[in-house]
C-alpha atoms as a PDB file:
ATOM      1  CA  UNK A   1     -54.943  37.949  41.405  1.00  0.00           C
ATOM      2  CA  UNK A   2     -51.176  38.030  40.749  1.00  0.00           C
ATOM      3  CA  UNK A   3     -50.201  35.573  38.088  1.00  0.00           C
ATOM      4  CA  UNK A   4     -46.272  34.443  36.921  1.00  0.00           C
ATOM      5  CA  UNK A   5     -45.223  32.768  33.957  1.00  0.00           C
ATOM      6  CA  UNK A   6     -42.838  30.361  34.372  1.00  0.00           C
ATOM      7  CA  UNK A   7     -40.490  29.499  31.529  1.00  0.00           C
ATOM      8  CA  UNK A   8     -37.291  27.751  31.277  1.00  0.00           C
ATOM      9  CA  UNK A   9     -34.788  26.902  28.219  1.00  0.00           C
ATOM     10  CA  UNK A  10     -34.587  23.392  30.132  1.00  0.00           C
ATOM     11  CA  UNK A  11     -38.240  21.967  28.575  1.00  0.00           C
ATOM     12  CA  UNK A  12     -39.580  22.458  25.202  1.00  0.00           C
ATOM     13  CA  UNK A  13     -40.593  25.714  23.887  1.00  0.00           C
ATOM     14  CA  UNK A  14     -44.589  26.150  23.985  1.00  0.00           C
ATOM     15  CA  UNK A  15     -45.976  25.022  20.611  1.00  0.00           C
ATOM     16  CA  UNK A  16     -49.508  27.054  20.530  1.00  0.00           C
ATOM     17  CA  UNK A  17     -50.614  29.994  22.944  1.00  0.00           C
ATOM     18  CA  UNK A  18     -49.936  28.750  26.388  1.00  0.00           C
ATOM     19  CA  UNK A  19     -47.292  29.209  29.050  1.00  0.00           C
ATOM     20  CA  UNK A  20     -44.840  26.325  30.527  1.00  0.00           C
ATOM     21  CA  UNK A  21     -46.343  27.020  33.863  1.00  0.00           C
ATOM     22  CA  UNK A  22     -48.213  29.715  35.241  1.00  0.00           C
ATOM     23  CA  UNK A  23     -48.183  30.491  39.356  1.00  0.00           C
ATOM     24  CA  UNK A  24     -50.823  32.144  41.010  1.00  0.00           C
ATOM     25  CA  UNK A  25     -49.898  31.991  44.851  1.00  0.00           C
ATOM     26  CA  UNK A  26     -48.968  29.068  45.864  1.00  0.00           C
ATOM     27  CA  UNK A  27     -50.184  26.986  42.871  1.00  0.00           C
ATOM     28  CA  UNK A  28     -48.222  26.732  39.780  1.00  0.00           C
ATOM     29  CA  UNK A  29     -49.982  24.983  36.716  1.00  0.00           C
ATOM     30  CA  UNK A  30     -47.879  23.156  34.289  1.00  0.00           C
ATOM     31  CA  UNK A  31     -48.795  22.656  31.092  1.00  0.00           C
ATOM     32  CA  UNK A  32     -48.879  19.256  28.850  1.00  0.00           C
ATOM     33  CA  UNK A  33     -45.234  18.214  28.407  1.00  0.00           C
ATOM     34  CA  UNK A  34     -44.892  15.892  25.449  1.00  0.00           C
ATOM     35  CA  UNK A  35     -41.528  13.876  25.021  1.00  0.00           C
ATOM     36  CA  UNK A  36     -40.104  16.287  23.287  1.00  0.00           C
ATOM     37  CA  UNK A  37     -36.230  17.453  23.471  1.00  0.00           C
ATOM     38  CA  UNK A  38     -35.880  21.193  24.813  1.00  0.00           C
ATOM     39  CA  UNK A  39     -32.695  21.842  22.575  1.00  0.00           C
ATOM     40  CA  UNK A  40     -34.753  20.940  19.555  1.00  0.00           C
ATOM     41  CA  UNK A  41     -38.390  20.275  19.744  1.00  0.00           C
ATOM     42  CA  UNK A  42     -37.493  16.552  18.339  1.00  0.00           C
ATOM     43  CA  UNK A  43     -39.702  13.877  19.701  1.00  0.00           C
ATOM     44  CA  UNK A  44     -38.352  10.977  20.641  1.00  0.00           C
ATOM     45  CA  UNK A  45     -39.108   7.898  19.125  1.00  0.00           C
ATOM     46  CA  UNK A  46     -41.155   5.283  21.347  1.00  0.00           C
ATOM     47  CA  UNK A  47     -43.455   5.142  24.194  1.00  0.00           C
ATOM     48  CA  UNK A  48     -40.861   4.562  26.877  1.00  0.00           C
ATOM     49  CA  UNK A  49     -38.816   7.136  25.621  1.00  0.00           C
ATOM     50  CA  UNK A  50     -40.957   9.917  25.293  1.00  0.00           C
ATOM     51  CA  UNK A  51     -42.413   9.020  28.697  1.00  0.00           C
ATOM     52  CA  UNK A  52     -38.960   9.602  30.357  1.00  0.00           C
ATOM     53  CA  UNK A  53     -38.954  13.015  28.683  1.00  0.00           C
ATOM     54  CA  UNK A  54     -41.654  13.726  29.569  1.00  0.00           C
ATOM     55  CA  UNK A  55     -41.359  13.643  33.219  1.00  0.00           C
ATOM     56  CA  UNK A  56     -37.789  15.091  32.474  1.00  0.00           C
ATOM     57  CA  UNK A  57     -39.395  18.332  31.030  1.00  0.00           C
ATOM     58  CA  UNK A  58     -42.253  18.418  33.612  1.00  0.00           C
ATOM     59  CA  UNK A  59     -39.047  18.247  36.373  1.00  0.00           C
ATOM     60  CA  UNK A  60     -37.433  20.887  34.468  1.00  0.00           C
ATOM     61  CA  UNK A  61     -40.935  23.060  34.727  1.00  0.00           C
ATOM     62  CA  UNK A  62     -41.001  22.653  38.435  1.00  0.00           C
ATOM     63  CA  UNK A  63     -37.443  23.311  38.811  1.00  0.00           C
ATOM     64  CA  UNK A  64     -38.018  26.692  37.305  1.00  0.00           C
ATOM     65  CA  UNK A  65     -40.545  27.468  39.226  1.00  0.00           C
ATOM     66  CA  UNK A  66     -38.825  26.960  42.286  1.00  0.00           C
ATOM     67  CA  UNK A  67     -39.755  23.316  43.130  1.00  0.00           C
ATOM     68  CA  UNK A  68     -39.646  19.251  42.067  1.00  0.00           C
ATOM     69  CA  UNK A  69     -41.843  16.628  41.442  1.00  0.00           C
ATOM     70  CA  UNK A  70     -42.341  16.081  44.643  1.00  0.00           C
ATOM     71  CA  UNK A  71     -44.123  19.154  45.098  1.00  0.00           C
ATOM     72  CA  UNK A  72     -46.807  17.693  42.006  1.00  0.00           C
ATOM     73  CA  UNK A  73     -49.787  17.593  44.110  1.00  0.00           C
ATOM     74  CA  UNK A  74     -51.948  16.473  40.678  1.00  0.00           C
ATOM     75  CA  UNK A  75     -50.769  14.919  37.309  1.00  0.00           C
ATOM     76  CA  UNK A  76     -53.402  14.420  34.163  1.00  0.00           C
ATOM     77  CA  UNK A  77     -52.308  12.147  31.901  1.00  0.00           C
ATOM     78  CA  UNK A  78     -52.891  11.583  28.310  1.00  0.00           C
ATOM     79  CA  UNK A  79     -52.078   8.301  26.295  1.00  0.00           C
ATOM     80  CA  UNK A  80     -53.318   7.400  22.491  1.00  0.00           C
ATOM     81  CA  UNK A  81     -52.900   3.808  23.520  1.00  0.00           C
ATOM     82  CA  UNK A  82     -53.911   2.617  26.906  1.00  0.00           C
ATOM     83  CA  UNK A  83     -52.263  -0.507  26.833  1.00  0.00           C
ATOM     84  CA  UNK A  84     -49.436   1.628  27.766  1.00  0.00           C
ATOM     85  CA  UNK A  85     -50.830   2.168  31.002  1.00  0.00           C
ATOM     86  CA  UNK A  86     -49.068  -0.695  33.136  1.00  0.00           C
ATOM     87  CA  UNK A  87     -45.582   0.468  31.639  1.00  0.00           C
ATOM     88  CA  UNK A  88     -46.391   4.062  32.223  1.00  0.00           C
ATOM     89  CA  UNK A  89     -46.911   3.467  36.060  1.00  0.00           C
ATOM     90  CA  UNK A  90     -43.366   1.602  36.218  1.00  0.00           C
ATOM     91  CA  UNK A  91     -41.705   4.544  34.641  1.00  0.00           C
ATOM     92  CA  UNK A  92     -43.508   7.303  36.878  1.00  0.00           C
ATOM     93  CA  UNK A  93     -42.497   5.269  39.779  1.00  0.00           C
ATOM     94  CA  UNK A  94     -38.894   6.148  38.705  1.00  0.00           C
ATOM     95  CA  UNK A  95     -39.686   9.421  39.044  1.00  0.00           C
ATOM     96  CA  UNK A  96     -42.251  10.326  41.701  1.00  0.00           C
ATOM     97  CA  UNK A  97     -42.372   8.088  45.597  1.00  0.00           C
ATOM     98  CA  UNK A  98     -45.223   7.907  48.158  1.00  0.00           C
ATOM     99  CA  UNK A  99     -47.438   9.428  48.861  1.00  0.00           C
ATOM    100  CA  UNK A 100     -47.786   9.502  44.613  1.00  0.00           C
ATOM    101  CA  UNK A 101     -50.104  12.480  43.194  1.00  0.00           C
ATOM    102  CA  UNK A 102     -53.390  12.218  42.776  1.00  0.00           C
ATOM    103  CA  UNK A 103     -53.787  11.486  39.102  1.00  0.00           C
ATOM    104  CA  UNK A 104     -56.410  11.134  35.991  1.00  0.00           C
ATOM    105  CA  UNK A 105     -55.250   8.903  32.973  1.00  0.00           C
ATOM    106  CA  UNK A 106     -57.026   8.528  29.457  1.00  0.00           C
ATOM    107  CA  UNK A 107     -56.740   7.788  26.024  1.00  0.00           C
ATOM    108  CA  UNK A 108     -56.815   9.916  23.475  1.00  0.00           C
ATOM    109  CA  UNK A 109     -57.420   9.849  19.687  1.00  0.00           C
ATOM    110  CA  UNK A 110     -54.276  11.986  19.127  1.00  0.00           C
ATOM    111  CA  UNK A 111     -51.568  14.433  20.444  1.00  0.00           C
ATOM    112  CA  UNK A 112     -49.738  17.313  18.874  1.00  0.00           C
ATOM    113  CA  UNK A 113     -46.518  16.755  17.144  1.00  0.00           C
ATOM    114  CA  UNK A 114     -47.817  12.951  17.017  1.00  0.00           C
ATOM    115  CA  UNK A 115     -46.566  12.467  20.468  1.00  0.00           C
ATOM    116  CA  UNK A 116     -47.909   9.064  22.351  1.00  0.00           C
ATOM    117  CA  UNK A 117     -48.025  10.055  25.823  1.00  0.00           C
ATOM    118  CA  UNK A 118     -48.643  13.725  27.523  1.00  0.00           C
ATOM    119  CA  UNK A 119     -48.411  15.116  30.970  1.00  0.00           C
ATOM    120  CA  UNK A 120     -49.824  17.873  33.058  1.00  0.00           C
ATOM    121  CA  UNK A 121     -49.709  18.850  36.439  1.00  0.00           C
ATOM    122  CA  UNK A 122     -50.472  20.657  39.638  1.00  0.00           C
ATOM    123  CA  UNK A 123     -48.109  22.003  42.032  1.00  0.00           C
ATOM    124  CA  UNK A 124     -48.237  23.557  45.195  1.00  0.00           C
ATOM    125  CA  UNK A 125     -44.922  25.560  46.081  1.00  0.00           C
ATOM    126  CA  UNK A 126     -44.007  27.629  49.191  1.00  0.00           C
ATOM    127  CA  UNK A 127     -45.237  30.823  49.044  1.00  0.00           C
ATOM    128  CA  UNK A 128     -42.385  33.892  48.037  1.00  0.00           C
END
């Protein structure tokens, strides 16, 4: 099977021994995108604000890999606090319109870098 990394300057810089993305056919996997900022690795303070960069990096990710997150066919989220959840699902709606990924949420004890909320996702891209 023929792999690609995908990597952009536009999201964070991986922080342990994983790819942004990797595409394998039509299928490119994008790794957890915490809200942090790509210029610096800073994470934002705040749920809500780490959210939005969050799906700003993940749009970044998919942009790189020659789509947008309308191509996100799945998206696994991670929150430490799950009352979060009802304000998370106003700010995805923001980003992403029907018909919405499918989509796993749960809470966690804790993320790296001390983040609050995490995304990953599948997406399915034309074929090159």
């Amino acid at each position: 099977m023929n792999k690609n990394v995908i990597h952009t300057h536009q999201a964070p810089q991986a922080v342990g021994t994983y790819s942004q993305a990797v595409r394998a056919g039509d299928m490119v996997f994008l790794s957890g995108q915490l809200g942090l900022e790509p210029a610096n690795g800073n994470l934002l303070e705040g749920f809500e604000e780490q959210t939005h960069q969050v799906f700003r990096n993940l749009r970044a990710v998919c942009e790189a890999a020659g789509g947008d997150l309308g191509d996100i066919v799945r998206l696994g989220v991670f929150l430490t606090d799950m009352t979060n959840f009802a304000r998370f699902n106003q700010i995805m709606g923001e980003y992403f319109a029907e018909p919405y990924p499918a989509r796993a949420a749960v809470q966690v004890v804790g993320l790296p870098k001390g983040g609050v909320v995490e995304a990953e996702a599948t997406m399915v891209c034309s074929p090159t």
